[in-house]
C-alpha atoms as a PDB file:
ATOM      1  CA  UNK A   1      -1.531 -15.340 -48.052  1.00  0.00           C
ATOM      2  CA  UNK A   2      -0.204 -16.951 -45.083  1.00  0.00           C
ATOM      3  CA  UNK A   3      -3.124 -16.616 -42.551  1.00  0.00           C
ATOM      4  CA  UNK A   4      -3.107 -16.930 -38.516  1.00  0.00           C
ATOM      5  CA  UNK A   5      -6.485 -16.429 -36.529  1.00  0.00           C
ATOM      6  CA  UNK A   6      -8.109 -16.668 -33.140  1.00  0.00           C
ATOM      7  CA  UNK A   7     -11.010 -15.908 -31.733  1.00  0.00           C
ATOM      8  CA  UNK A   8     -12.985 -16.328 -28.373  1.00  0.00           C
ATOM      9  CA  UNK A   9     -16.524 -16.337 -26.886  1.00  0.00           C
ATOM     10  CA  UNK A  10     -17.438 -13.371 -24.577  1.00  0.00           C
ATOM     11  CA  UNK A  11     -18.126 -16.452 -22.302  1.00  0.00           C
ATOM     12  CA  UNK A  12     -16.967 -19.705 -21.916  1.00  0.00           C
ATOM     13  CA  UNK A  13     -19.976 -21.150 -21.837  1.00  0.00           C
ATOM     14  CA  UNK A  14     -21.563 -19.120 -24.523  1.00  0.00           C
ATOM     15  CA  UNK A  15     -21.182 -19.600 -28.272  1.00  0.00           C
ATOM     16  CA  UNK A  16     -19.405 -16.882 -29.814  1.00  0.00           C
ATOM     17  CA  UNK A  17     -21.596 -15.073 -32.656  1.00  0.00           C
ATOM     18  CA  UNK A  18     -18.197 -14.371 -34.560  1.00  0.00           C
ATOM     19  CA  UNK A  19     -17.379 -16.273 -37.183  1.00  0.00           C
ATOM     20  CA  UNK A  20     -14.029 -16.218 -39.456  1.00  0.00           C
ATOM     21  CA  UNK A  21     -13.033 -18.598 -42.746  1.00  0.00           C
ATOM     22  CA  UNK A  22     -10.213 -18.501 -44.567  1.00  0.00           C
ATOM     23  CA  UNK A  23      -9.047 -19.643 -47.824  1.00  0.00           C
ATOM     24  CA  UNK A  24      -5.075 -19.179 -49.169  1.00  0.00           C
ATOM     25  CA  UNK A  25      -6.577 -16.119 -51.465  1.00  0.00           C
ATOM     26  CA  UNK A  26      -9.767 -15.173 -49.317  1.00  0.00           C
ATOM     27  CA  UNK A  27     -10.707 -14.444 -46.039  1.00  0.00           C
ATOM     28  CA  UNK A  28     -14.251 -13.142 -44.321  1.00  0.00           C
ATOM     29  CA  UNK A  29     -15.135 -12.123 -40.757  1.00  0.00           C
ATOM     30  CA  UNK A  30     -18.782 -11.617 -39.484  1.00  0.00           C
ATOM     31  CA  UNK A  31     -19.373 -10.305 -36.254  1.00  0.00           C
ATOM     32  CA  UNK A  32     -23.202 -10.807 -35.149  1.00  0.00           C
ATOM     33  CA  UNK A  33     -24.866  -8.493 -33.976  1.00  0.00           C
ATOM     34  CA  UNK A  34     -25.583  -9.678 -30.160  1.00  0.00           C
ATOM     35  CA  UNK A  35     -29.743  -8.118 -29.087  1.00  0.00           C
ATOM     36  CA  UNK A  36     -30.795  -7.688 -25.753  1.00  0.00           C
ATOM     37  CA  UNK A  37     -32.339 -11.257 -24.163  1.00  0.00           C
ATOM     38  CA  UNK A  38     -35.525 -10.477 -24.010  1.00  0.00           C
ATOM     39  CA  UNK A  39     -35.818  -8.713 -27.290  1.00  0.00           C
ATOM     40  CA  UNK A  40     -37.538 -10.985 -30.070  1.00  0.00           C
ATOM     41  CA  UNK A  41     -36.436 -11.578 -33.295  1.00  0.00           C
ATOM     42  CA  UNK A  42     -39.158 -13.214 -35.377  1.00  0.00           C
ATOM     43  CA  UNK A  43     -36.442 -15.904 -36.217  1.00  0.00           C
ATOM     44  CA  UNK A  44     -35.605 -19.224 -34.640  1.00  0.00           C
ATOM     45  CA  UNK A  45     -32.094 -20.100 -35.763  1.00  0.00           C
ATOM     46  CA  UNK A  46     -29.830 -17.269 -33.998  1.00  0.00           C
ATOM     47  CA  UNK A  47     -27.606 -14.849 -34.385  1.00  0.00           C
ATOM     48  CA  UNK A  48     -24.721 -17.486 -34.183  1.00  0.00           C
ATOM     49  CA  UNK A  49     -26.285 -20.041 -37.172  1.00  0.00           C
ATOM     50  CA  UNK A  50     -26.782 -16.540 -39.575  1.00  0.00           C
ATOM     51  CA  UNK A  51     -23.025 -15.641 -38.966  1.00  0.00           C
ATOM     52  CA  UNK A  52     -21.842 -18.383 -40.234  1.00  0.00           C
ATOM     53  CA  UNK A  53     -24.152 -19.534 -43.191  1.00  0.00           C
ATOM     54  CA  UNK A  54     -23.448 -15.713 -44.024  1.00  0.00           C
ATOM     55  CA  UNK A  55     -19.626 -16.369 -43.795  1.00  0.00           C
ATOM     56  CA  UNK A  56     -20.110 -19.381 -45.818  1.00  0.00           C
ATOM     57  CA  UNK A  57     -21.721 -18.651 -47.998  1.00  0.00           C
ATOM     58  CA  UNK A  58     -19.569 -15.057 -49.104  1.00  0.00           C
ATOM     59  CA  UNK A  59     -16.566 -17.094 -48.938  1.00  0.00           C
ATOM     60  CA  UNK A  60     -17.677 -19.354 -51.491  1.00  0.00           C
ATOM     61  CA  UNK A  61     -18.517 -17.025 -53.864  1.00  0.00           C
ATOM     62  CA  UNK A  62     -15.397 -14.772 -53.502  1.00  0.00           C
ATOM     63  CA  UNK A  63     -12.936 -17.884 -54.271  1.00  0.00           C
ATOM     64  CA  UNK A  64     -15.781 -19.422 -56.778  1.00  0.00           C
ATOM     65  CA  UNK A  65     -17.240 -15.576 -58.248  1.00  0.00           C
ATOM     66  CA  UNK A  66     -14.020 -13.721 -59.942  1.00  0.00           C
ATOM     67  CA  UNK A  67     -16.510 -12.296 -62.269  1.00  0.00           C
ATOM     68  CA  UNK A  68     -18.771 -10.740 -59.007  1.00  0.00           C
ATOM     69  CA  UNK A  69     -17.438  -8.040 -57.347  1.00  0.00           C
ATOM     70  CA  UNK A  70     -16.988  -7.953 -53.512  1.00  0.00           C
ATOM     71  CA  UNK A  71     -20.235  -6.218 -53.234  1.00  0.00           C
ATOM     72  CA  UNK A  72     -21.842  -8.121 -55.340  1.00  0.00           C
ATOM     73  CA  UNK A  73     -20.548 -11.694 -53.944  1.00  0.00           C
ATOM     74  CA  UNK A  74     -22.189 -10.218 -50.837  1.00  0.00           C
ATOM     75  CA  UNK A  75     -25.679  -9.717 -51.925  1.00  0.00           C
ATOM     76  CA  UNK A  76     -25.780 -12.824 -53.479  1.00  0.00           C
ATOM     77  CA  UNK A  77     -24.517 -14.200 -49.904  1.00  0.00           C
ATOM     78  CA  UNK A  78     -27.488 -12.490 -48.422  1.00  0.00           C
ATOM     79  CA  UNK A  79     -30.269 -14.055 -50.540  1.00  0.00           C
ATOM     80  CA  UNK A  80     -28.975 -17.033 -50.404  1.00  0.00           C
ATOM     81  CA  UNK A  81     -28.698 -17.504 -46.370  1.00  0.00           C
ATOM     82  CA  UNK A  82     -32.301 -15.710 -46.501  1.00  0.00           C
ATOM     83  CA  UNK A  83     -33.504 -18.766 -48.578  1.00  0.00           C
ATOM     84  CA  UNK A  84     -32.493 -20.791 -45.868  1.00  0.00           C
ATOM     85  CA  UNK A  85     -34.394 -19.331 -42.843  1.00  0.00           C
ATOM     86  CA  UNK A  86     -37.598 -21.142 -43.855  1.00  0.00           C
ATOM     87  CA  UNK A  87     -41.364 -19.855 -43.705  1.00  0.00           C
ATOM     88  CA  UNK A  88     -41.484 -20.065 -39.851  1.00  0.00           C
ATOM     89  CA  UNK A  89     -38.799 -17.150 -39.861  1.00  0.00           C
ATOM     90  CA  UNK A  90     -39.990 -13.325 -39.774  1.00  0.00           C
ATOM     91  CA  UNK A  91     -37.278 -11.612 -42.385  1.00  0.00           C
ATOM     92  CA  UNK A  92     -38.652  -8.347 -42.077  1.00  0.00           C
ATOM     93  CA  UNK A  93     -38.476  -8.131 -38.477  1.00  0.00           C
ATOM     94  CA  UNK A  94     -36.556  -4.956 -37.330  1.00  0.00           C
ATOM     95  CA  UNK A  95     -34.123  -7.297 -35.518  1.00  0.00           C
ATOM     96  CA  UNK A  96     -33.684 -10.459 -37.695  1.00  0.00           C
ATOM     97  CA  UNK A  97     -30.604 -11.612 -37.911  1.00  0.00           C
ATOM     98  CA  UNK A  98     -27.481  -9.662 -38.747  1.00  0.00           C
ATOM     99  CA  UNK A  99     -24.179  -9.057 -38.862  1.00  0.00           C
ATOM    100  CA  UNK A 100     -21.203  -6.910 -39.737  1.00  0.00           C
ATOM    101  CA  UNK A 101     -18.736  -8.344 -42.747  1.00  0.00           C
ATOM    102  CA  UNK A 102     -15.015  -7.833 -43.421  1.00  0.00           C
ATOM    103  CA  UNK A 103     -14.351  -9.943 -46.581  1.00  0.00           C
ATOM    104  CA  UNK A 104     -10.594  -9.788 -48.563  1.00  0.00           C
ATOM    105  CA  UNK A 105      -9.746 -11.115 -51.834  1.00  0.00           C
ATOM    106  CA  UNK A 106      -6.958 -11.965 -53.609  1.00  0.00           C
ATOM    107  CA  UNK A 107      -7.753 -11.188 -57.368  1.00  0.00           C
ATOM    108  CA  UNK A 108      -4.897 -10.653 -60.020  1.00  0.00           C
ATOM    109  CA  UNK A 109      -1.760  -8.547 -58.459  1.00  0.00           C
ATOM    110  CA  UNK A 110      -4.393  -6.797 -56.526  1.00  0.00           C
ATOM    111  CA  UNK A 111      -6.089  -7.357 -53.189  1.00  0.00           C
ATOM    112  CA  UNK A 112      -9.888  -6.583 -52.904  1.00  0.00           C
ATOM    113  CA  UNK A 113     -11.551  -5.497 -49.618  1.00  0.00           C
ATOM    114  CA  UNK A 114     -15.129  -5.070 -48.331  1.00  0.00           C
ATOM    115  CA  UNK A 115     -16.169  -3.666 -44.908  1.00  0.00           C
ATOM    116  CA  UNK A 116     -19.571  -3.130 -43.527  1.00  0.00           C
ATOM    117  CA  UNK A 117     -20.318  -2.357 -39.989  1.00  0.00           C
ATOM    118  CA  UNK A 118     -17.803  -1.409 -36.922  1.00  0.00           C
ATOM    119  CA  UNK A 119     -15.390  -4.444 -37.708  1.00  0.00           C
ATOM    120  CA  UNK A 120     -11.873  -3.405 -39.126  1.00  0.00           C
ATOM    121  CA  UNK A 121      -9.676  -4.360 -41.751  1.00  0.00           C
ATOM    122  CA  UNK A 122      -6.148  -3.088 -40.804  1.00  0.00           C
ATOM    123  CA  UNK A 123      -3.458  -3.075 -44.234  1.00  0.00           C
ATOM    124  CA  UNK A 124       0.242  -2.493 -43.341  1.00  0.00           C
ATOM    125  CA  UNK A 125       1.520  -0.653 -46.780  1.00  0.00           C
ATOM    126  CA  UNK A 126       5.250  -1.683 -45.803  1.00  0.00           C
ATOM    127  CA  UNK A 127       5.244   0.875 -42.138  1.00  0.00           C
ATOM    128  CA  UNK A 128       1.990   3.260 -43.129  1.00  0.00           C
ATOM    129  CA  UNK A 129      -1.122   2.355 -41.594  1.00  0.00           C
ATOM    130  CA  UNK A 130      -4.317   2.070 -42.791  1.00  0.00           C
ATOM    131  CA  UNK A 131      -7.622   1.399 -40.849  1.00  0.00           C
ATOM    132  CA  UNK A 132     -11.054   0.822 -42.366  1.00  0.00           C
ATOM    133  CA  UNK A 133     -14.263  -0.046 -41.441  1.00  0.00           C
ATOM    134  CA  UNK A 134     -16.511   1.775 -38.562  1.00  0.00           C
ATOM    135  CA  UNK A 135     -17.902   3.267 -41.394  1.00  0.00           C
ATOM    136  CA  UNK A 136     -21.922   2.701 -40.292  1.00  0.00           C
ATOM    137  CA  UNK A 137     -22.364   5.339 -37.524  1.00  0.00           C
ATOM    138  CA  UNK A 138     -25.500   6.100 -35.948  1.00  0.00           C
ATOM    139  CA  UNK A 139     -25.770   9.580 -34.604  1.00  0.00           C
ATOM    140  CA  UNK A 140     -28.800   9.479 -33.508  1.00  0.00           C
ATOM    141  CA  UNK A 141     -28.279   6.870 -30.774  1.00  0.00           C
ATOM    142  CA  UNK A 142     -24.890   8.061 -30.084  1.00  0.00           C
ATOM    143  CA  UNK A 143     -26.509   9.949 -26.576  1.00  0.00           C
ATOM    144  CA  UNK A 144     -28.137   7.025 -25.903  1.00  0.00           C
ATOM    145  CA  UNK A 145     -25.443   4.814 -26.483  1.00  0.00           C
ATOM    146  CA  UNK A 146     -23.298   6.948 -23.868  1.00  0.00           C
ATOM    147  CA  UNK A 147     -25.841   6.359 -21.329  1.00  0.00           C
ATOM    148  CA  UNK A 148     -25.862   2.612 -21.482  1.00  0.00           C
ATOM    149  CA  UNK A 149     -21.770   3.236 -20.972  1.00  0.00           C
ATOM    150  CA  UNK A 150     -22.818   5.469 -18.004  1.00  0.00           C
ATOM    151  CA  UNK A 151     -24.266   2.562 -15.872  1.00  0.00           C
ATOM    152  CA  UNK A 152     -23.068   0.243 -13.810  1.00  0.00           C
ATOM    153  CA  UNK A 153     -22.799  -3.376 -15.922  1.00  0.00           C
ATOM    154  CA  UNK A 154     -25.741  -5.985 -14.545  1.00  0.00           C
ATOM    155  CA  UNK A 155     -27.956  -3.475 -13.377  1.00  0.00           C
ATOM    156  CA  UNK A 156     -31.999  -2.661 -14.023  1.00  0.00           C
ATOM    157  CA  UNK A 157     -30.770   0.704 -15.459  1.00  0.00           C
ATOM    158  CA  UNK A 158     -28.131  -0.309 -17.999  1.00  0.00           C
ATOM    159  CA  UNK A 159     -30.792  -3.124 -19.427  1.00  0.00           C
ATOM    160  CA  UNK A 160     -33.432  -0.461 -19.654  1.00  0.00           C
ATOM    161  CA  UNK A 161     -31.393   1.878 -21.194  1.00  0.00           C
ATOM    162  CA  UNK A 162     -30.002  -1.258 -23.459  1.00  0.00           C
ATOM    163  CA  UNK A 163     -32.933  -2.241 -24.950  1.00  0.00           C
ATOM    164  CA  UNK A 164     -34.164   1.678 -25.490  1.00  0.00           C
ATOM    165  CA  UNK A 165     -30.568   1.894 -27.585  1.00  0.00           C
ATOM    166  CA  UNK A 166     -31.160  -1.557 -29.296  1.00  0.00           C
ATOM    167  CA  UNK A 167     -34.787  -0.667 -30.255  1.00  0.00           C
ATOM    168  CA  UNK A 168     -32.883   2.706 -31.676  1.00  0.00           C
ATOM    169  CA  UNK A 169     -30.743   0.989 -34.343  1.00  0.00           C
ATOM    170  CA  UNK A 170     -33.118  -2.013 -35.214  1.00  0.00           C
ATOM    171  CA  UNK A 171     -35.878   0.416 -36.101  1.00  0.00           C
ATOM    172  CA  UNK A 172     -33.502   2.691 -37.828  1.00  0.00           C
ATOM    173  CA  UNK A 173     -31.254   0.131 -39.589  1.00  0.00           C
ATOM    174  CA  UNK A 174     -31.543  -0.414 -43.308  1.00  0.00           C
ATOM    175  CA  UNK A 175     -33.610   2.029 -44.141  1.00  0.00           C
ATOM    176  CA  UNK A 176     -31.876   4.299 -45.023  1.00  0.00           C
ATOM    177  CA  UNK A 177     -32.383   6.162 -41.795  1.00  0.00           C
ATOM    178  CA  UNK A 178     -29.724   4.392 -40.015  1.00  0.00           C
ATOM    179  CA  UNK A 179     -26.816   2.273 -39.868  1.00  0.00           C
ATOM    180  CA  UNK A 180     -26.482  -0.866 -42.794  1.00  0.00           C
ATOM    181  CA  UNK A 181     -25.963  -4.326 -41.493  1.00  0.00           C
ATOM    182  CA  UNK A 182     -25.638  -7.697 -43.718  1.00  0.00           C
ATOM    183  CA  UNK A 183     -29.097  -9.043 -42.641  1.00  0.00           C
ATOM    184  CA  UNK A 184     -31.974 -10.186 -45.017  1.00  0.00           C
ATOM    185  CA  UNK A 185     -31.641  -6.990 -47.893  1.00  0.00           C
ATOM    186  CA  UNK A 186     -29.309  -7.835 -49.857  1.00  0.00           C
ATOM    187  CA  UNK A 187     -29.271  -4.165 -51.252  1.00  0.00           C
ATOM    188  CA  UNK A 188     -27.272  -3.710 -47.665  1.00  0.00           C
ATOM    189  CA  UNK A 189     -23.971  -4.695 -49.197  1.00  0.00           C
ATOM    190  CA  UNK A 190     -24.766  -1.797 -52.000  1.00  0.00           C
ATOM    191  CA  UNK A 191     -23.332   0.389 -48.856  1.00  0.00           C
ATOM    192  CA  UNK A 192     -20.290  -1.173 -47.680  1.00  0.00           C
ATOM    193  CA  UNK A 193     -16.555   0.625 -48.205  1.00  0.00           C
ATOM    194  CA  UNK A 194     -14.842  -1.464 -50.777  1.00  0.00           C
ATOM    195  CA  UNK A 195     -11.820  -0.933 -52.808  1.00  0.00           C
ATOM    196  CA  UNK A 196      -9.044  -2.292 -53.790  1.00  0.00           C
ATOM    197  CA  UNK A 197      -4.740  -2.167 -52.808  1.00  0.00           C
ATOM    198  CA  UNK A 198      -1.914  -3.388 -54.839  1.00  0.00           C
ATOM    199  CA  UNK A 199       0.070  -6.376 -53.611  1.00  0.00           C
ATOM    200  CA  UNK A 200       2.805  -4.930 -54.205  1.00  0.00           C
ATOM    201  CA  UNK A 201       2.158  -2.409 -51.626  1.00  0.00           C
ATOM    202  CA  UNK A 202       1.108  -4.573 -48.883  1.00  0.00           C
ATOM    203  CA  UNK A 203       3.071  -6.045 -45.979  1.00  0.00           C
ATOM    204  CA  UNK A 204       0.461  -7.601 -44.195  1.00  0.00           C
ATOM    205  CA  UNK A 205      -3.152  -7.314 -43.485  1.00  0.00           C
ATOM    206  CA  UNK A 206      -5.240  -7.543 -39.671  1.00  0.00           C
ATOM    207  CA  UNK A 207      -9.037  -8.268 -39.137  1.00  0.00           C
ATOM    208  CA  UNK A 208     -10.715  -7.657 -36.339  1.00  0.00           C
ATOM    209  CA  UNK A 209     -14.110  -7.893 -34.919  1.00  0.00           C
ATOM    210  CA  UNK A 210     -15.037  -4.747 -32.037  1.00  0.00           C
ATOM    211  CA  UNK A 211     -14.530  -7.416 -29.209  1.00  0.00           C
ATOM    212  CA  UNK A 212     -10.501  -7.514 -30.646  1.00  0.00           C
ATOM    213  CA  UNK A 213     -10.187  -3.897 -31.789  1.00  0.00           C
ATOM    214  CA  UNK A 214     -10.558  -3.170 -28.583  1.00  0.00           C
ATOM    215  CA  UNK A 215      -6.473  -3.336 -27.890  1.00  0.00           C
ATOM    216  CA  UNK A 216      -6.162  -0.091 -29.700  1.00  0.00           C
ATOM    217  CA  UNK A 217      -9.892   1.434 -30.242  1.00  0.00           C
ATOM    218  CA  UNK A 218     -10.966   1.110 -26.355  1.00  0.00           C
ATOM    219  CA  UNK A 219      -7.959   0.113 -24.185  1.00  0.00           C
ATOM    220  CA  UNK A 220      -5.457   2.304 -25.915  1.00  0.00           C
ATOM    221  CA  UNK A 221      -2.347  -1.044 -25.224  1.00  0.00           C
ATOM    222  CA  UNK A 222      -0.983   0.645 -28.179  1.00  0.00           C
ATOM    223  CA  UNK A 223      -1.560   2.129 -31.410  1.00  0.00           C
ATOM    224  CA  UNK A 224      -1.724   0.563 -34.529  1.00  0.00           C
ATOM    225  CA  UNK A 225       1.658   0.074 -35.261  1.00  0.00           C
ATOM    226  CA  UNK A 226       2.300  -1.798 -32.159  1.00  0.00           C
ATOM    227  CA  UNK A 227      -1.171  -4.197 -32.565  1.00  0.00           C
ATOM    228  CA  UNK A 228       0.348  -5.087 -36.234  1.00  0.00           C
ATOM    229  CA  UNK A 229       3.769  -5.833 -34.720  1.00  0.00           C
ATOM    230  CA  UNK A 230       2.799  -7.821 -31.994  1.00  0.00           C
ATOM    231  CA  UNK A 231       0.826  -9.704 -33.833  1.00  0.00           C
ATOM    232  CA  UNK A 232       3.750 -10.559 -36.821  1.00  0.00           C
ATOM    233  CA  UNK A 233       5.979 -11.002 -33.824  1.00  0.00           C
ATOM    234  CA  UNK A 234       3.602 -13.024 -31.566  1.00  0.00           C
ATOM    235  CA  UNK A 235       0.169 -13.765 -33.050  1.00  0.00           C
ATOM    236  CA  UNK A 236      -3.574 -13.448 -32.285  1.00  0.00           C
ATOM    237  CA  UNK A 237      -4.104 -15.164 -29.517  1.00  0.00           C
ATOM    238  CA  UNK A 238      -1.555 -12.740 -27.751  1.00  0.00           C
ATOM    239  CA  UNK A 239      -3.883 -10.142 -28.397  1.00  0.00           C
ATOM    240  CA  UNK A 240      -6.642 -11.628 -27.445  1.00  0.00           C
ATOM    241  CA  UNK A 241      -5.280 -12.532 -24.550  1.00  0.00           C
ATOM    242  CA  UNK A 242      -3.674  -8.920 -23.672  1.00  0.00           C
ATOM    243  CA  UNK A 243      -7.403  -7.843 -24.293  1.00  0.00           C
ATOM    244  CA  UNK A 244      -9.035 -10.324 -21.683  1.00  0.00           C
ATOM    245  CA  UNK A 245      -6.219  -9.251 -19.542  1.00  0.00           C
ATOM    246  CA  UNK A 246      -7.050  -5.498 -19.343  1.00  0.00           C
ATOM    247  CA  UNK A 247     -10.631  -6.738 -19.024  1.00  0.00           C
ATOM    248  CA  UNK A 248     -10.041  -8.747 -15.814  1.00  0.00           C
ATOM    249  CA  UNK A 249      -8.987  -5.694 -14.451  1.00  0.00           C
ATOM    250  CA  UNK A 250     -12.165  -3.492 -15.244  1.00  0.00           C
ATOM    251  CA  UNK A 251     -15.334  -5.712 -14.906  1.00  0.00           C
ATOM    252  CA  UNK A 252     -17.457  -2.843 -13.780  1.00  0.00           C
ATOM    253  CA  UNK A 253     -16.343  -0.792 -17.278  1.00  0.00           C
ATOM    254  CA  UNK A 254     -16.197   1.823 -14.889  1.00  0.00           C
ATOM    255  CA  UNK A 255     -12.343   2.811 -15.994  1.00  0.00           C
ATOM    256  CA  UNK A 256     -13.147   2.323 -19.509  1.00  0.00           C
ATOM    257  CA  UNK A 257     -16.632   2.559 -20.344  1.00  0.00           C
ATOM    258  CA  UNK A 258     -18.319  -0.291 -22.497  1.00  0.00           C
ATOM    259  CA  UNK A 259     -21.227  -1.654 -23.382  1.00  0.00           C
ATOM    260  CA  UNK A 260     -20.630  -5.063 -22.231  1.00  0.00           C
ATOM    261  CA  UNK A 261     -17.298  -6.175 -20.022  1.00  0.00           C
ATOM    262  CA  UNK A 262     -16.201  -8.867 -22.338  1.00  0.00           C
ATOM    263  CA  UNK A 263     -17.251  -9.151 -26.100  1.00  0.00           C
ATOM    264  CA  UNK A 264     -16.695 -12.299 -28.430  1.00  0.00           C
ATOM    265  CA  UNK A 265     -13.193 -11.223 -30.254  1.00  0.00           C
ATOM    266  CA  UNK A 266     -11.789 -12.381 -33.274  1.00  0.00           C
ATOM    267  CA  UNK A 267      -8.758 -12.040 -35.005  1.00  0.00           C
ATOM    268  CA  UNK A 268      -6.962 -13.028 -38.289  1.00  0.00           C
ATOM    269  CA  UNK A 269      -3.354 -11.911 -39.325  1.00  0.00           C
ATOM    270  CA  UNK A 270      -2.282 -12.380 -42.779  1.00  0.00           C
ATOM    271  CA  UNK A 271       1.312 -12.308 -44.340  1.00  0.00           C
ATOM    272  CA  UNK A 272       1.474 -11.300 -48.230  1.00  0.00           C
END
């Protein structure tokens, strides 16, 4: 694989709590899941330190595990970044850290996917299309979710209304009530979409975390087609930059509701 990426914090003074590693035959994305400020989390390294022991951690074991599946390669990610968090770190707090995974691997004449949580994997099968990933939804805090979009960004109401939906999904989230999330069960990754697509069939391949996805899932710049030519033709950091563009131009997420104006986006494009 010939592999291009980019990414950027929501903020330039922020760190971003994506994180993306690549390998010539494997790639993973984690996109953290971001909590309200004043929500605790029982742990004291971050959102932004999980992500990327996480993403270390699964990367190793795809290019080092042939015998583990992707799913399995994942749990054993998990654990192991678990073992790190130390006694002083509440794992079974409801919002420990977490984040969603796209991992791809490169095994025989085949290519092997996993996706858990709203980031996408995007294959180009030589002109057809194919999206996965968004596969955790959470109907019950959908309503909720659309009143957060409802209010105006900054405001007492949208962070009430915030940490109401955030509560939501932490107290719901693997339990089997809710949405899974790569956190501290490693039984999570027992519930991501995997599979796997002949090389022979592919063109290309796009990852995106929801802060990038954006171009075609929330801004509507184009479909899919057009995202997976413009990046061949001009690369990721022309969609991310098309993305903060559009952005600019709607800080009040009144024309295209949102739950935050700017996310942390990240992008990798890879030729077979």
């Amino acid at each position: 694989m010939r592999i291009e990426m980019a990414g950027e914090a929501q903020r330039p003074e922020r760190v971003s709590e994506d994180f993306a590693a690549a390998t010539p035959e494997a790639l993973v994305l984690l996109d953290g899941s971001s909590s309200p400020s004043a929500m605790e989390s029982g742990c004291e390294h971050g959102t932004a330190w999980y992500a990327r022991r996480l993403g270390v951690h699964l990367l190793a074991r795809l290019v080092d595990r042939p015998d583990r599946t992707m799913a399995q390669c994942l749990s054993d990610a998990i654990a192991e970044t678990a073992s790190l968090h130390g006694a002083r770190c509440d794992l079974a707090h409801p919002n420990t850290p977490a984040a969603m995974v796209v991992a791809v691997r490169r095994r025989g004449a085949a290519l092997q996917y996993l996706v858990l949580g709203d980031s996408l994997l995007v294959l180009d099968r030589f002109g057809s299309i194919a999206v996965i990933g968004d596969n955790q939804p959470f109907p019950a805090g959908e309503q909720l979710r659309r009143e957060v979009q409802a209010t105006t960004p900054g405001s007492p109401e949208r962070m009430t209304l915030h940490m109401r939906y955030a509560l939501a999904v932490r107290a719901a989230r693997n339990t089997g009530h809710g949405p899974w999330i790569a956190a501290a069960l490693p039984k999570a990754a027992d519930y991501a979409e995997t599979g796997s697509v002949p090389l022979s069939e592919l063109r290309a391949l796009a990852v995106l975390s929801d802060g990038a996805s954006r171009y075609v899932e929330r801004f509507d710049l184009g479909g899919w087609p057009e995202a997976m030519k413009l990046l061949d033709e001009r690369g990721p950091a022309e969609l991310l930059r098309r993305v903060r563009e559009v952005e600019a131009t709607d800080t009040a997420c009144a024309r295209w509701p949102r739950g935050k104006a700017r996310d942390d986006a990240t992008v990798l494009y890879a030729r077979l």
